[in-house]
N, C-alpha and C. Protein backbone atom coordinates (compact mmCIF):
# COMPACT_ATOMS: atom_id res chain seq x y z
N UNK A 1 6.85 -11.64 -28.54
CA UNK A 1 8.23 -11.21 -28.38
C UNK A 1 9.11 -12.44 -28.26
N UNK A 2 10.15 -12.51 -28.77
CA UNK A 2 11.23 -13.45 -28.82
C UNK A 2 11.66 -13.99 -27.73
N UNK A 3 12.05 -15.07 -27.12
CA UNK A 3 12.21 -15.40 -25.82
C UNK A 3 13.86 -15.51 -26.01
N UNK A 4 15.03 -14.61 -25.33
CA UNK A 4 16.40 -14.71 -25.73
C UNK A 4 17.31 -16.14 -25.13
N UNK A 5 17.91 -16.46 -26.45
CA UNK A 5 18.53 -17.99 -26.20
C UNK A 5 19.60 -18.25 -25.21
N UNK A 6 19.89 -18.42 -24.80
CA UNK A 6 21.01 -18.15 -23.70
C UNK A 6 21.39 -19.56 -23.37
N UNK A 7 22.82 -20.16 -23.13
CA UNK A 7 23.08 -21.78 -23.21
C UNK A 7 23.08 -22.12 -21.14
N UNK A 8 23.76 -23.22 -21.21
CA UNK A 8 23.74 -24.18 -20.07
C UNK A 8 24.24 -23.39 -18.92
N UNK A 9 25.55 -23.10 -19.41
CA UNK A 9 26.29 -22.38 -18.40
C UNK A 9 25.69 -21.10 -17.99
N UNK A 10 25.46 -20.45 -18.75
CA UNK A 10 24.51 -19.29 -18.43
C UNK A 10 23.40 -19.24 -17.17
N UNK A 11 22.57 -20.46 -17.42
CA UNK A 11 21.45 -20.96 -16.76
C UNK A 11 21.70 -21.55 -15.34
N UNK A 12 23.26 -22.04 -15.60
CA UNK A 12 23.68 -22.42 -13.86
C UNK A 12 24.10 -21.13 -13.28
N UNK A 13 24.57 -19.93 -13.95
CA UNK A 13 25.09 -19.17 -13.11
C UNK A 13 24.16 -18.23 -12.49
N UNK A 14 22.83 -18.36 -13.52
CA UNK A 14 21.93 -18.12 -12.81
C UNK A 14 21.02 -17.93 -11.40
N UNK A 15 21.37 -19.47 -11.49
CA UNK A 15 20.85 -20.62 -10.37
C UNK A 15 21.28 -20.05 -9.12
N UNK A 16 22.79 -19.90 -9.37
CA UNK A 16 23.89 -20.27 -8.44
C UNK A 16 23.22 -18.53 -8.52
N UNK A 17 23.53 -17.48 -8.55
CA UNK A 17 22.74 -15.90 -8.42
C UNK A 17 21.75 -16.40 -7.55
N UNK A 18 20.58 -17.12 -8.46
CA UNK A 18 19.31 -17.14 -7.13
C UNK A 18 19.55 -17.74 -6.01
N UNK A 19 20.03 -18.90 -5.62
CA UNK A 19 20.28 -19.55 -4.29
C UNK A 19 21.27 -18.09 -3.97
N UNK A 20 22.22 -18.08 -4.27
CA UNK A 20 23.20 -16.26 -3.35
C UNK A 20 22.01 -15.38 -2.81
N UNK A 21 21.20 -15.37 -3.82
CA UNK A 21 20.41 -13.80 -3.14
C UNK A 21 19.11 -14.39 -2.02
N UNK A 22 18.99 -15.17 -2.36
CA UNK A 22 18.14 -15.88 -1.45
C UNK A 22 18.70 -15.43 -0.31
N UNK A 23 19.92 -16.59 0.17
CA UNK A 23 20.57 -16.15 1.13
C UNK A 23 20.75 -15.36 1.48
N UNK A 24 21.06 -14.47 0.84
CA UNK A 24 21.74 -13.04 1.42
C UNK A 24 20.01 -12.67 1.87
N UNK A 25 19.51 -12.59 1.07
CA UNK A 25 17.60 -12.27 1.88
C UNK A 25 17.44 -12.92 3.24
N UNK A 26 17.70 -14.17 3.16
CA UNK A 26 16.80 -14.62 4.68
C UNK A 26 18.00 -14.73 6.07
N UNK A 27 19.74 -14.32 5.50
CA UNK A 27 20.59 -13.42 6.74
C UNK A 27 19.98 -12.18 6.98
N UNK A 28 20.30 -11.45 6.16
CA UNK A 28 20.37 -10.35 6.39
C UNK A 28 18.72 -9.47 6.56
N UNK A 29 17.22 -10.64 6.47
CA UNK A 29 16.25 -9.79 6.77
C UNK A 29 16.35 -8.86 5.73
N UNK A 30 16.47 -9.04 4.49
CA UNK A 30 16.74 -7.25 3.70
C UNK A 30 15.69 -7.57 2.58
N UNK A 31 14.43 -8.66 2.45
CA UNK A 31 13.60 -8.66 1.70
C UNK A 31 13.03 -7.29 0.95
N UNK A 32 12.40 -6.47 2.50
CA UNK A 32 11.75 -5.53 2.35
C UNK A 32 12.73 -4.29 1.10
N UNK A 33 13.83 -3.85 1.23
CA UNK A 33 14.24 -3.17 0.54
C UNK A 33 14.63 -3.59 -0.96
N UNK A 34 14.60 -5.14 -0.97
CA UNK A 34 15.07 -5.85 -2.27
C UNK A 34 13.80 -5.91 -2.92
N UNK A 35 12.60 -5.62 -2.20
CA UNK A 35 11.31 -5.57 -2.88
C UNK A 35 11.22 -4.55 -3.63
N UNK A 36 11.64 -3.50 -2.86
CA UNK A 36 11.52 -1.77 -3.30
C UNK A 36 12.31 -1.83 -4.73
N UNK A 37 13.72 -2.19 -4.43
CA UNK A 37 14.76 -2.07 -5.31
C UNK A 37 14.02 -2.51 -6.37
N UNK A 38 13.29 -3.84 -6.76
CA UNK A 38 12.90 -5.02 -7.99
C UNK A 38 11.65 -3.75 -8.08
N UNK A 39 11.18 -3.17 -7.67
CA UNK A 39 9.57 -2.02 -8.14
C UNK A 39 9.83 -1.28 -8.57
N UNK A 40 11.10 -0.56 -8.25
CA UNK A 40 11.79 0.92 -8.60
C UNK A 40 11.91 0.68 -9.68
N UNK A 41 12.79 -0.21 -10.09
CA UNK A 41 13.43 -0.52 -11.67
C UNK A 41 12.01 -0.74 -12.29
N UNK A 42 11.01 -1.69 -11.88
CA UNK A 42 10.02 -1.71 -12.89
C UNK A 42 8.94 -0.83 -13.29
N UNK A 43 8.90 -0.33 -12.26
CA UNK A 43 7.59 1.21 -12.22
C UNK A 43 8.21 1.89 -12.96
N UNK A 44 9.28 2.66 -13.92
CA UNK A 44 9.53 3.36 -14.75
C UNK A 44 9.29 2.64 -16.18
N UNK A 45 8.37 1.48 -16.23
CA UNK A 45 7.94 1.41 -17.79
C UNK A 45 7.02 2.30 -18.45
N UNK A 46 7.21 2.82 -19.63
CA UNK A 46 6.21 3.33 -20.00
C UNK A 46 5.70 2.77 -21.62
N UNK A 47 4.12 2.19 -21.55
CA UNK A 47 4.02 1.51 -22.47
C UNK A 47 3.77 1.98 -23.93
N UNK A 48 3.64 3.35 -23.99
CA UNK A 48 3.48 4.37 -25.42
C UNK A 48 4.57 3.88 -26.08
N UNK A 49 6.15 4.58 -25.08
CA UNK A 49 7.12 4.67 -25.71
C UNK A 49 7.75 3.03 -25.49
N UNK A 50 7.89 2.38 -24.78
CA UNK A 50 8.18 1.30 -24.47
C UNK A 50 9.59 1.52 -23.84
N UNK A 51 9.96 2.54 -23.31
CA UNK A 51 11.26 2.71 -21.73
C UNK A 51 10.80 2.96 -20.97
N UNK A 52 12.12 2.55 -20.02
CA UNK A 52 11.60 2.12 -18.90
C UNK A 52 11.29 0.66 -18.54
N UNK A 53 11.41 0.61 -17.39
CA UNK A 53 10.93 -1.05 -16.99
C UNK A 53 12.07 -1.26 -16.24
N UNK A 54 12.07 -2.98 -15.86
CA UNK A 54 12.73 -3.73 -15.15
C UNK A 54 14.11 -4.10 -16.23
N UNK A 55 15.00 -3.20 -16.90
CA UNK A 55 15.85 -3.38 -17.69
C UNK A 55 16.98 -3.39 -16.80
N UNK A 56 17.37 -2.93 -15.45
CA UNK A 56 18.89 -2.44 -14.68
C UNK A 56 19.56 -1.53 -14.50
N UNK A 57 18.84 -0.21 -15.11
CA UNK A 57 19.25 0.75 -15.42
C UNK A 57 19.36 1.40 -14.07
N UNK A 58 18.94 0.74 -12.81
CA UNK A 58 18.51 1.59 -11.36
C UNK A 58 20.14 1.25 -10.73
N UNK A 59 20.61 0.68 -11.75
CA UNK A 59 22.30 -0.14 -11.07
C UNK A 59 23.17 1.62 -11.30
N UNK A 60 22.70 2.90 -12.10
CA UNK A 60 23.34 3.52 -12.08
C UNK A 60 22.85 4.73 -11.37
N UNK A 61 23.66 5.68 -11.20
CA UNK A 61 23.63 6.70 -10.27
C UNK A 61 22.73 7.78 -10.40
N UNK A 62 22.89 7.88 -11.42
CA UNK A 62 21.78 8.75 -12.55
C UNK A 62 20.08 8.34 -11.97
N UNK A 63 19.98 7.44 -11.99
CA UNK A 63 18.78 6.83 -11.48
C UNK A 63 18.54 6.53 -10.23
N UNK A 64 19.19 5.70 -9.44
CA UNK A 64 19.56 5.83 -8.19
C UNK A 64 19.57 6.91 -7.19
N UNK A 65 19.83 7.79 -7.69
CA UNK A 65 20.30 9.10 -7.15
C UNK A 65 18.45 9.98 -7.16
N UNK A 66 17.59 9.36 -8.20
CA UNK A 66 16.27 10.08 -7.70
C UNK A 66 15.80 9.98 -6.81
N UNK A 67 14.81 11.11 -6.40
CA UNK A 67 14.38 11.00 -4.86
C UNK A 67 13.54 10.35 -4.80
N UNK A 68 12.20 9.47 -5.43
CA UNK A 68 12.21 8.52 -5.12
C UNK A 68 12.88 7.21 -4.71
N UNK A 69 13.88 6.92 -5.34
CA UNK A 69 14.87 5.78 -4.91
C UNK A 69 15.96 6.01 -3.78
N UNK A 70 15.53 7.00 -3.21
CA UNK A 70 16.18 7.46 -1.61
C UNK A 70 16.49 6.02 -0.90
N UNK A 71 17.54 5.86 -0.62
CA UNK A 71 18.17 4.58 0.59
C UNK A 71 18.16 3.67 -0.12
N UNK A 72 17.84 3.57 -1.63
CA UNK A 72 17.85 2.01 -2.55
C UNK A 72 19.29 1.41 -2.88
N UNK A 73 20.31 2.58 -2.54
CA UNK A 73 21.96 2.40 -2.88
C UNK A 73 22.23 1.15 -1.80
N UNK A 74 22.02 1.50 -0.85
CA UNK A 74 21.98 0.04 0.08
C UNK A 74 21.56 -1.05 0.00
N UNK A 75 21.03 -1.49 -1.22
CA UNK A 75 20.46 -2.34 -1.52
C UNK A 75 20.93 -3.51 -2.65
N UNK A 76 21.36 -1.83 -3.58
CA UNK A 76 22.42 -2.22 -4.58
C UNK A 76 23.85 -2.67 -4.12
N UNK A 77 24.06 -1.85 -2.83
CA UNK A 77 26.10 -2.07 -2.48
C UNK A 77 25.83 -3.59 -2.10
N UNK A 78 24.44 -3.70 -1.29
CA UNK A 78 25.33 -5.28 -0.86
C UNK A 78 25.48 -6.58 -1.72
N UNK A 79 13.42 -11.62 -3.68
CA UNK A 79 13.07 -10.61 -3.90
C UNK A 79 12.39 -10.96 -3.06
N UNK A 80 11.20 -12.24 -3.61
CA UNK A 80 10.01 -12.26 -1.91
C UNK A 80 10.14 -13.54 -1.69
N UNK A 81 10.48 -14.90 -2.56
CA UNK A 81 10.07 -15.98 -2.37
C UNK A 81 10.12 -16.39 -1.27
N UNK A 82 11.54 -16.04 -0.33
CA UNK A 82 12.54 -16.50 1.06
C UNK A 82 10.97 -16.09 1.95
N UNK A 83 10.58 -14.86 2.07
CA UNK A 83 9.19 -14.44 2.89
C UNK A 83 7.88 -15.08 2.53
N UNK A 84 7.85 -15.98 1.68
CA UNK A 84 6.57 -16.44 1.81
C UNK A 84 5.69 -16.28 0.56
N UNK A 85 6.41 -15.07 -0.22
CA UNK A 85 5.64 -14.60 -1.74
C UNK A 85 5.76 -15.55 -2.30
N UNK A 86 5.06 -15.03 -3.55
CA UNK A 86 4.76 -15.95 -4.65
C UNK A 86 6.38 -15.99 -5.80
N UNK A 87 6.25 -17.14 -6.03
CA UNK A 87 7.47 -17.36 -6.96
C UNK A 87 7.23 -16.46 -8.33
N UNK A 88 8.00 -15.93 -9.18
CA UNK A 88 7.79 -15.07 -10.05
C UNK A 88 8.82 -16.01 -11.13
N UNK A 89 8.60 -16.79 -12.44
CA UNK A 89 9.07 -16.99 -13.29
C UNK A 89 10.42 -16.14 -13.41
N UNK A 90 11.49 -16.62 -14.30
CA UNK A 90 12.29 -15.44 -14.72
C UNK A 90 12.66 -16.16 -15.88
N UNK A 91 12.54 -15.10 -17.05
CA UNK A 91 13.29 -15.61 -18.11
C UNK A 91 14.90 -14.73 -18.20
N UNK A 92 15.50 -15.40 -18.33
CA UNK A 92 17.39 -15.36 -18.45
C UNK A 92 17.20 -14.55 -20.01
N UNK A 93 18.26 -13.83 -20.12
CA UNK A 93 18.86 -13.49 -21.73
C UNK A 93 18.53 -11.60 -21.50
N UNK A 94 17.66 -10.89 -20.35
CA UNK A 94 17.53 -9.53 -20.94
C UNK A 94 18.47 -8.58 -21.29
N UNK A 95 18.36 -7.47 -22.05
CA UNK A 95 19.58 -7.13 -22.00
C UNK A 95 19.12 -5.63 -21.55
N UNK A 96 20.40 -5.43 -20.46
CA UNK A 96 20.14 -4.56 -19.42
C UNK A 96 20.33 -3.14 -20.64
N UNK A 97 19.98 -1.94 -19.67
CA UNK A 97 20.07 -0.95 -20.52
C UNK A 97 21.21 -0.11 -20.09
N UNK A 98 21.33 0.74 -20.69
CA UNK A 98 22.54 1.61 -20.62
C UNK A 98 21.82 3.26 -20.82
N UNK A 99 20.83 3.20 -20.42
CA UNK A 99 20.14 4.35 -20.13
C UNK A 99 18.89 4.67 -19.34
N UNK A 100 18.91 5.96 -18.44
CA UNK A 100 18.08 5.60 -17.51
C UNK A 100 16.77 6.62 -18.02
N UNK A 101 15.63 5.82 -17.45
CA UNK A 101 14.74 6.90 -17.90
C UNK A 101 14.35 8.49 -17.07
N UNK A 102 13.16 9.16 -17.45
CA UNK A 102 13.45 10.67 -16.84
C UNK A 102 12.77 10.39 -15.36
N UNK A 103 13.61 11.05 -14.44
CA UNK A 103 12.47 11.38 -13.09
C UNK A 103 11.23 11.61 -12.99
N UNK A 104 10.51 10.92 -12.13
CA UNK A 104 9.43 11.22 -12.04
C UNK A 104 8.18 10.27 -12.34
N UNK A 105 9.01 8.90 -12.86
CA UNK A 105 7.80 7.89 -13.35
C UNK A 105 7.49 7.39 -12.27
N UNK A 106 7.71 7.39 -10.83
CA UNK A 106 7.03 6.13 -9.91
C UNK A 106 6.17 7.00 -8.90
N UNK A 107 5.48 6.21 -8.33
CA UNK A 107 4.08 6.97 -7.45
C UNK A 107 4.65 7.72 -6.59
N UNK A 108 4.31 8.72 -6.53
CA UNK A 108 4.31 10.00 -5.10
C UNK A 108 2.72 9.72 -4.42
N UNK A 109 3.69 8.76 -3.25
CA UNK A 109 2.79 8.45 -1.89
C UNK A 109 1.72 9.84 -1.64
N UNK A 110 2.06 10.43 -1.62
CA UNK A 110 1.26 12.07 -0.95
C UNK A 110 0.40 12.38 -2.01
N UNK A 111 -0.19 12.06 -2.99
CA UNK A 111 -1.04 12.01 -4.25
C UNK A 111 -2.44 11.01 -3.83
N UNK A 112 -3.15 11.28 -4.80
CA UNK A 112 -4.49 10.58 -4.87
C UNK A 112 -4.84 9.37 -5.82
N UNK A 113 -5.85 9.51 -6.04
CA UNK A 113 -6.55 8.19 -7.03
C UNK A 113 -6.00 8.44 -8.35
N UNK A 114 -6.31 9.39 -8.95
CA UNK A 114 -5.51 10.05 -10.41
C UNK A 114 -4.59 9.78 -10.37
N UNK A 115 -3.65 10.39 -9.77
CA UNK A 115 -2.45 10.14 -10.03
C UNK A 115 -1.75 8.35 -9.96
N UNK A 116 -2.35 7.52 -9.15
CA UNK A 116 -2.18 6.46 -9.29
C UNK A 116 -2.26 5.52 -10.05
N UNK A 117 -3.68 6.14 -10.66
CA UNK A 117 -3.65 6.07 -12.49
C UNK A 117 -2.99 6.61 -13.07
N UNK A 118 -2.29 7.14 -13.28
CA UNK A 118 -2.13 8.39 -14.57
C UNK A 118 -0.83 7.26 -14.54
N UNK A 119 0.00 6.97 -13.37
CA UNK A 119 1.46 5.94 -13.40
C UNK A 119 1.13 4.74 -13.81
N UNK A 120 0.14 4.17 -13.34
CA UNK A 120 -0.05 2.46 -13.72
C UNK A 120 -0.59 2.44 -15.22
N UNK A 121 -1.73 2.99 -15.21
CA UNK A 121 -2.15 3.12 -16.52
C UNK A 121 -1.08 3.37 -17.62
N UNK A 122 -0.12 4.23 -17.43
CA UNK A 122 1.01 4.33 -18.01
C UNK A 122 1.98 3.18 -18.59
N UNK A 123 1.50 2.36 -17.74
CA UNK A 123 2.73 1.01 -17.53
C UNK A 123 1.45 0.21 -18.29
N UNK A 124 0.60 0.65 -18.70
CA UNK A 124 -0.88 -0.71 -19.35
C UNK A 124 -1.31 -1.65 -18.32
N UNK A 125 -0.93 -1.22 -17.36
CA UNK A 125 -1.53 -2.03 -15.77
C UNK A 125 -3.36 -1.62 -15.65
N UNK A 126 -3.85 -2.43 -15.13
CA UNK A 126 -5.12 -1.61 -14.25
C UNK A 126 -5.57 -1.55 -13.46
N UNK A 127 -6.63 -1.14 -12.54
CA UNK A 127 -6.88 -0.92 -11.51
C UNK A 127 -6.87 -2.29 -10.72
N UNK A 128 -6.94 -3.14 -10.75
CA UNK A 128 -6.87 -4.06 -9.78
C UNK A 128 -5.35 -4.68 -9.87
N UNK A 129 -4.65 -4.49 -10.54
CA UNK A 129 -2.67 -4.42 -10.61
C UNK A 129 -2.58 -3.18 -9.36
N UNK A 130 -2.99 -1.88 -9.76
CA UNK A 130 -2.85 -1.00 -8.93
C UNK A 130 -2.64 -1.31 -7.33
N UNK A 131 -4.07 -2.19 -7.06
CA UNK A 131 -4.47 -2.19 -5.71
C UNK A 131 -3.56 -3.97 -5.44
N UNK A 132 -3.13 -4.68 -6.25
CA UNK A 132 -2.54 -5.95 -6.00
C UNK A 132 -1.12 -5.62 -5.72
N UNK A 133 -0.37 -5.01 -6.55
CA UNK A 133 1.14 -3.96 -6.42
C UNK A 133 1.27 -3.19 -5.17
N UNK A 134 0.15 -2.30 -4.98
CA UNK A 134 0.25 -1.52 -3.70
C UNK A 134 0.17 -2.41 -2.07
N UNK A 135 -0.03 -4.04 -2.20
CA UNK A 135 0.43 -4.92 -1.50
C UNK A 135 1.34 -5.22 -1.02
N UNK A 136 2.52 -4.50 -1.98
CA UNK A 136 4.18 -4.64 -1.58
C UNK A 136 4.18 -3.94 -0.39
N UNK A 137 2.90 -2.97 0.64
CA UNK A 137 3.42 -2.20 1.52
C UNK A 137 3.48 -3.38 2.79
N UNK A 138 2.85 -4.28 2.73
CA UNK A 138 3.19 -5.62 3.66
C UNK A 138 4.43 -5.80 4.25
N UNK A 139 5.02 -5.57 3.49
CA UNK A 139 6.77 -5.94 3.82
C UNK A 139 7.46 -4.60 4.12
N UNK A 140 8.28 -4.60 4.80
CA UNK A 140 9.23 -3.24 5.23
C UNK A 140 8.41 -2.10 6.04
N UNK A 141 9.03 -0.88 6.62
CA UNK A 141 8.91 0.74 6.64
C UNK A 141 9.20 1.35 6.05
N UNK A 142 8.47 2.29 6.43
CA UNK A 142 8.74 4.09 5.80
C UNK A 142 9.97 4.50 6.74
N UNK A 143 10.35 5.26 5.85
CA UNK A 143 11.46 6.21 6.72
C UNK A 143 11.43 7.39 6.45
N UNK A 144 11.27 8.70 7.50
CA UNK A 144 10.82 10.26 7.03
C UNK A 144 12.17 10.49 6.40
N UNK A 145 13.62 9.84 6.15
CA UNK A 145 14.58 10.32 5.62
C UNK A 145 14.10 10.41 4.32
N UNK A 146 13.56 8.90 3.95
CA UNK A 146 13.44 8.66 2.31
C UNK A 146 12.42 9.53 1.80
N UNK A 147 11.53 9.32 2.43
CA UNK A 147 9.80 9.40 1.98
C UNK A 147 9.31 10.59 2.51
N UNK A 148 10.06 10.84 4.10
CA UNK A 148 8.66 11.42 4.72
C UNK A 148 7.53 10.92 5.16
N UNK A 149 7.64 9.63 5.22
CA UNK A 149 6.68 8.90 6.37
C UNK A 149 7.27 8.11 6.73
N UNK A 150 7.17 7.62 8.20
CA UNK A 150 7.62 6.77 8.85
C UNK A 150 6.84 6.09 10.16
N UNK A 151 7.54 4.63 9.79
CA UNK A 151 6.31 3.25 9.95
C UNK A 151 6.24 2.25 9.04
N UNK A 152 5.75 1.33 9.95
CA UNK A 152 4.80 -0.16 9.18
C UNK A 152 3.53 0.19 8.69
N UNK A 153 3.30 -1.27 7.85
CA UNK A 153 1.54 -1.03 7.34
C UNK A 153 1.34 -2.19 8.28
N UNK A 154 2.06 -3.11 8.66
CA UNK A 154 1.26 -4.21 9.29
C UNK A 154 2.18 -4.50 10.42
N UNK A 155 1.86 -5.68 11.71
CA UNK A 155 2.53 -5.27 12.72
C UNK A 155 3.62 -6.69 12.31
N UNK A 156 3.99 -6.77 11.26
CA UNK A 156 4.86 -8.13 11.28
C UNK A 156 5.83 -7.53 9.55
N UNK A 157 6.40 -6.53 9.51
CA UNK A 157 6.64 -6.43 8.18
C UNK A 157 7.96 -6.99 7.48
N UNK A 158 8.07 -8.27 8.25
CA UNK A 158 9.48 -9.10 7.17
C UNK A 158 8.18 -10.34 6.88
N UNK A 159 7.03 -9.85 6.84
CA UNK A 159 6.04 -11.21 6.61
C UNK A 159 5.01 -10.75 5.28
N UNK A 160 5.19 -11.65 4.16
CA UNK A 160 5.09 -11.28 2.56
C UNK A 160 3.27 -12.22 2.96
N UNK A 161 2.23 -11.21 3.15
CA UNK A 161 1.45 -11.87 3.25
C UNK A 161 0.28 -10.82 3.07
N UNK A 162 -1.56 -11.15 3.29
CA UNK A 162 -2.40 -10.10 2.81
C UNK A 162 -2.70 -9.09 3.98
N UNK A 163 -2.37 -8.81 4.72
CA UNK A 163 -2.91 -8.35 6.39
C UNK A 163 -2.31 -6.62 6.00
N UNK A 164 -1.88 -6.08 4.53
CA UNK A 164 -1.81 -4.81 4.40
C UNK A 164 -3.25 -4.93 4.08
N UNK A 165 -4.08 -5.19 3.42
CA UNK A 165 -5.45 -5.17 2.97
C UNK A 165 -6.34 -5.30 4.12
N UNK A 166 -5.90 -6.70 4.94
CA UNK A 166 -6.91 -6.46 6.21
C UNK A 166 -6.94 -5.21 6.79
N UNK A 167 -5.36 -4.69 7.52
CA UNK A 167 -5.65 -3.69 7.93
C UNK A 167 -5.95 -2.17 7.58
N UNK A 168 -6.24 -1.90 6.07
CA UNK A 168 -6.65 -0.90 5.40
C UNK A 168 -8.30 -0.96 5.64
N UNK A 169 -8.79 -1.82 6.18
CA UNK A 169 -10.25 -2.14 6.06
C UNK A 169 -10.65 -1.77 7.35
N UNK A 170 -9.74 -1.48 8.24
CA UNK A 170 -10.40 -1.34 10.02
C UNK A 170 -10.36 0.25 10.02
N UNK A 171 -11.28 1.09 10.51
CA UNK A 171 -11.27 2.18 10.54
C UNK A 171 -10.86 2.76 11.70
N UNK A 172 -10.74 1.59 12.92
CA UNK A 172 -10.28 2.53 13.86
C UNK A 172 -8.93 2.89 13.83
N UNK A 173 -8.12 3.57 14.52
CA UNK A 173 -6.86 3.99 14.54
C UNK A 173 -5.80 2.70 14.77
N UNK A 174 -5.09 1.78 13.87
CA UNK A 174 -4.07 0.60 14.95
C UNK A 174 -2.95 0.89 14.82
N UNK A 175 -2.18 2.61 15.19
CA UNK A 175 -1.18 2.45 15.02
C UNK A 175 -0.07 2.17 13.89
N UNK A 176 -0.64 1.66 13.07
CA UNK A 176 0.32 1.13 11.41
C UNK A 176 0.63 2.48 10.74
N UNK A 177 1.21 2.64 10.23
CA UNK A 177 1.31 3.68 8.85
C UNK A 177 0.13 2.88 7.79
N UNK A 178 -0.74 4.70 7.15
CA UNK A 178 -1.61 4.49 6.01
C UNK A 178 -1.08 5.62 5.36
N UNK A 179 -0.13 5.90 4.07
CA UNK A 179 0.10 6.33 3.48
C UNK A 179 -1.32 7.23 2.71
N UNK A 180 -1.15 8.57 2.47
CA UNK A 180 -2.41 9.11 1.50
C UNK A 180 -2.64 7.79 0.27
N UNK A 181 -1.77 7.56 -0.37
CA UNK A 181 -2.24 6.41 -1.46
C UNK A 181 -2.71 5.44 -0.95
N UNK A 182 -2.08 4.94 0.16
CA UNK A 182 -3.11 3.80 0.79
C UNK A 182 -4.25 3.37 0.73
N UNK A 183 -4.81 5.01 1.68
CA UNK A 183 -6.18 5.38 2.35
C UNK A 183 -6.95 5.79 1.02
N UNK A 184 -6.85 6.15 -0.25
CA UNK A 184 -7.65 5.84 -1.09
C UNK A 184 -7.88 4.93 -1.92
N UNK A 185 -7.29 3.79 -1.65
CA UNK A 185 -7.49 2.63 -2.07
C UNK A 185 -9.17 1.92 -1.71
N UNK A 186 -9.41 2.30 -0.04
CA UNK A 186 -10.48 2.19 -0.28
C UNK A 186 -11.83 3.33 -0.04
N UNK A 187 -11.24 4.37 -0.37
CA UNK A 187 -12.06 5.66 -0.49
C UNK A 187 -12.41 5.27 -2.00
N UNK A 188 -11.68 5.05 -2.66
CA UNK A 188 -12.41 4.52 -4.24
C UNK A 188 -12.78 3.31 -4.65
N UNK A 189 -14.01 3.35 -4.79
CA UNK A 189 -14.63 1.94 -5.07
C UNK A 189 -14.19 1.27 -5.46
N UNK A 190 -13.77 1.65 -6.64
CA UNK A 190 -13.50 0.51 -7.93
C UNK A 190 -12.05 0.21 -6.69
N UNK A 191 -11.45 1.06 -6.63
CA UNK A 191 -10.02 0.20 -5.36
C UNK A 191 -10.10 -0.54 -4.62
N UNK A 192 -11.73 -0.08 -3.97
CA UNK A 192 -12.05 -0.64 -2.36
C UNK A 192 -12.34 -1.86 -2.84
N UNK A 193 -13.12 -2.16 -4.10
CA UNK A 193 -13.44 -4.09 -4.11
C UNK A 193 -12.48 -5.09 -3.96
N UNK A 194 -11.32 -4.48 -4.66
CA UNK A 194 -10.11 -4.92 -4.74
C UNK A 194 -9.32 -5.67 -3.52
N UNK A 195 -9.66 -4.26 -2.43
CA UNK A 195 -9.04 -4.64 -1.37
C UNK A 195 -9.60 -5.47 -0.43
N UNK A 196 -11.23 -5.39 -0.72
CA UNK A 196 -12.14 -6.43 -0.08
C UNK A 196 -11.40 -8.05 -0.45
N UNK A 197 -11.34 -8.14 -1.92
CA UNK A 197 -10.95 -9.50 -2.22
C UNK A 197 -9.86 -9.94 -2.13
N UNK A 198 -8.64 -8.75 -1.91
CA UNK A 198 -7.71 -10.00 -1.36
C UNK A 198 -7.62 -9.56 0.50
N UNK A 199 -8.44 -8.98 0.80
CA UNK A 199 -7.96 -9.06 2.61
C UNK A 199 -9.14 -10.35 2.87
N UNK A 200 -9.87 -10.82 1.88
CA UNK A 200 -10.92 -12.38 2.24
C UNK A 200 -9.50 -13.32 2.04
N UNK A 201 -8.58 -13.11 1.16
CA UNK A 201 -7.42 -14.35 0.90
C UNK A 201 -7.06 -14.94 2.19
N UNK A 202 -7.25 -16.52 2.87
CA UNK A 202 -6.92 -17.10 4.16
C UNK A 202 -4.88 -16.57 4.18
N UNK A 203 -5.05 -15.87 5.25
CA UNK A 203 -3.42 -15.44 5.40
C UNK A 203 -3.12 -16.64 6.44
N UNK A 204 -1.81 -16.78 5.62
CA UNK A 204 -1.00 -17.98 6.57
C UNK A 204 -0.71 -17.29 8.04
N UNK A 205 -0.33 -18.25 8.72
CA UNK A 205 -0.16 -17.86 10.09
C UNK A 205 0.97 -16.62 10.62
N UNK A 206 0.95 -15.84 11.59
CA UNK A 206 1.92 -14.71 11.44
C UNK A 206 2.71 -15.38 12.71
């Protein structure tokens, strides 16, 4: 695919965008929902047809307004690096869309193993994307407004780190939120190795 040309000025205003949002991330603590916001938009790819994706289309109401993307408007009125994540390349030039795709492409928490496939697989992801993606629960809560569950997965959640995996692995009760999708992460093998290998990843200090 073509990489889009885009000149100098373009590339500073960029810049000058990422240092802003940065900031605005490590005032305002609002990682966790700017995480959601950057997943929302991208979990609606679908790779048959090729819509969907991380195009911008979640900037409108139409989209916004699904019940998955419950409380994401707050996110938009006002991603991880500031917390500790991993830096994510960006190439400059996309061109946003002007149409949103249909309801219904991103995971319903209250579902199983299938269905977790039936969405990623969708997107040409696979099972170990599945269980690496479902990592984003590290950061932020649930809220029974949005979701219907409410809670942390870990006891530190403005901290972009592996300790959702550790604590999916302890069976006794600690208090955290385990979402149904969670908890079969490692009810299914092929999930559970997954989660074995990155809750071994040395987590930086909390």
């Amino acid at each position: 695919m073509a990489v889009p040309v885009v000149d100098d000025e373009y590339l500073k205003q960029i810049e000058k965008a990422r240092r802003d949002l940065r900031a605005l991330i490590s005032s305002k603590n609002c990682a966790p929902i700017m995480l959601r916001l950057a997943w929302h938009d991208a979990g609606t790819f679908d790779i048959a047809t090729k819509t969907g994706g991380p195009n911008g289309s979640i900037r409108f109401e139409e989209e916004y307004t699904h019940g998955a993307n419950a409380g994401l408007k707050i996110a938009i009125d006002l991603l991880v690096e500031v917390t500790g994540g991993p830096t994510i390349e960006f190439v400059p030039g996309r061109r946003d869309s002007s149409a949103c795709p249909k309801e219904g492409r991103l995971p319903d928490a209250k579902k199983g193993s299938q269905h977790l496939r039936d969405v990623f697989y969708r997107m040409g992801l696979t099972d170990k994307d599945i269980v690496a993606l479902s990592g984003g629960h590290t950061l932020g809560k649930a809220h029974s407004e949005r979701s219907g569950f409410e809670g942390a997965s870990t006891d530190n959640p403005l901290k972009f780190d592996n300790y959702y995996f550790v604590e999916l692995l302890k069976e006794e009760a600690t208090g955290l939120l385990k979402l149904p999708t969670d908890k079969v992460l490692v009810e299914d093998p092929t999930f559970r190795h997954y989660v074995e290998l990155y809750a071994k990843v040395a987590p930086k200090s909390r």
